[in-house]
Protein backbone atom coordinates (compact mmCIF):
# COMPACT_ATOMS: atom_id res chain seq x y z
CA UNK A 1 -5.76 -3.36 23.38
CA UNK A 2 -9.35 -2.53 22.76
CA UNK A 3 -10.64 -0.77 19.53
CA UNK A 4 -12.03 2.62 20.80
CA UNK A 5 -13.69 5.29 18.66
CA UNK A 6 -10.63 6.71 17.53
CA UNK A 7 -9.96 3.86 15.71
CA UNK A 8 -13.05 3.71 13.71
CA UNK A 9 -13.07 7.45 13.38
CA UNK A 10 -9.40 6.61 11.66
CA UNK A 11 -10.74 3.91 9.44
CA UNK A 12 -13.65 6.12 8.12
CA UNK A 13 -11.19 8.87 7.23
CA UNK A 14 -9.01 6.48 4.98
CA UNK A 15 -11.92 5.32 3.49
CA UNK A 16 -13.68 8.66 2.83
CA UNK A 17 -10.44 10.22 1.92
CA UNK A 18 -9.86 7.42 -0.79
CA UNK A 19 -13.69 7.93 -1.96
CA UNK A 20 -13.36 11.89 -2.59
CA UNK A 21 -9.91 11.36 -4.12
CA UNK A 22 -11.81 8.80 -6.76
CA UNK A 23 -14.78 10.95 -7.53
CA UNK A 24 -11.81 14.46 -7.86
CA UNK A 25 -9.71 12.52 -10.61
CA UNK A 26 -11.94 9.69 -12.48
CA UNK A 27 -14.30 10.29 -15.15
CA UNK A 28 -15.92 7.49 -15.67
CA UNK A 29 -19.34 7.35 -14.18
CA UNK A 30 -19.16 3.46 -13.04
CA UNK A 31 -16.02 4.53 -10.60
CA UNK A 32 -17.52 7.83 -9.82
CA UNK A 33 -20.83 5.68 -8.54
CA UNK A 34 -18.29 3.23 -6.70
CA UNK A 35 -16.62 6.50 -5.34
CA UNK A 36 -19.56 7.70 -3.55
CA UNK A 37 -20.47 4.50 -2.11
CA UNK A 38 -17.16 4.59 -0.38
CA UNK A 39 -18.03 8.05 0.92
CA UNK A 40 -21.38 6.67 2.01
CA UNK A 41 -19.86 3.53 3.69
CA UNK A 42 -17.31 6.18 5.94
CA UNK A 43 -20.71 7.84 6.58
CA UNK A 44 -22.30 4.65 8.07
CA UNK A 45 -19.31 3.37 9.47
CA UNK A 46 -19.44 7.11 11.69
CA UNK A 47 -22.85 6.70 12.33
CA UNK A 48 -22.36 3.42 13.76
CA UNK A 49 -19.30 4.33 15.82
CA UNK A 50 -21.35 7.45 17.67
CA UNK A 51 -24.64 5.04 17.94
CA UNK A 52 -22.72 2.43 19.76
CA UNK A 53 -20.87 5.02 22.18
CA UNK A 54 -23.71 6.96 22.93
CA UNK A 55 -25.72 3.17 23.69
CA UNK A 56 -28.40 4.14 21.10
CA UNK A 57 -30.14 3.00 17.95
CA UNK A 58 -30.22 6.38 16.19
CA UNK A 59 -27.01 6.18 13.96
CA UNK A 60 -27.83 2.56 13.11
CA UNK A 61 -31.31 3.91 11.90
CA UNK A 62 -30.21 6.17 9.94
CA UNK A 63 -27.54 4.16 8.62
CA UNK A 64 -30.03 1.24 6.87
CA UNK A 65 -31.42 4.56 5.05
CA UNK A 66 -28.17 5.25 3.84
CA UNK A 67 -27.72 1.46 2.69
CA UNK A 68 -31.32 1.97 1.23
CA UNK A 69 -30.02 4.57 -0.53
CA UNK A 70 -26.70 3.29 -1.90
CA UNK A 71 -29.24 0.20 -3.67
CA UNK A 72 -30.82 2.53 -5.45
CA UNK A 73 -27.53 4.56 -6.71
CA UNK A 74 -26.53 1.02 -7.83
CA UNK A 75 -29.54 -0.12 -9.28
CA UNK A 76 -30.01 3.40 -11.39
CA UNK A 77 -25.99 2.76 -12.18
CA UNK A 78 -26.37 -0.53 -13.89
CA UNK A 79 -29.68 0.73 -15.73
């Protein structure tokens, strides 16, 4: 049995699902921040998926900015 987009597409809903259902009911900041880098790892995780069935680079690109940007939200969370 071979992992096909479907299954990634399945993975990244858990994990977004779990990510928006953190950042709906907590209120501390420090989970909120952990939260949405859950959200933005179902983001890459997509990105990566699409890149590798379409047999481009384009969602991989993108996806280091969004792991740029996720280092920042954590270095401006533990300021």
């Amino acid at each position: 049995m071979s992992v096909g987009l479907t299954h990634y597409l399945l993975v990244s809903l858990i994990v977004f699902a779990l990510g928006l259902y953190c950042v709906l009911t907590r209120r501390n900041v420090i989970i909120i921040l952990m939260s949405i880098e859950l959200i933005l790892n179902a983001v890459n995780l997509n990105l990566v998926a699409f890149s590798r069935m379409w047999g481009n680079l384009h969602g991989q690109v993108f996806s280091i900015f969004i792991v740029v940007d996720a280092a920042a939200e954590a270095a401006v969370g533990l300021g």
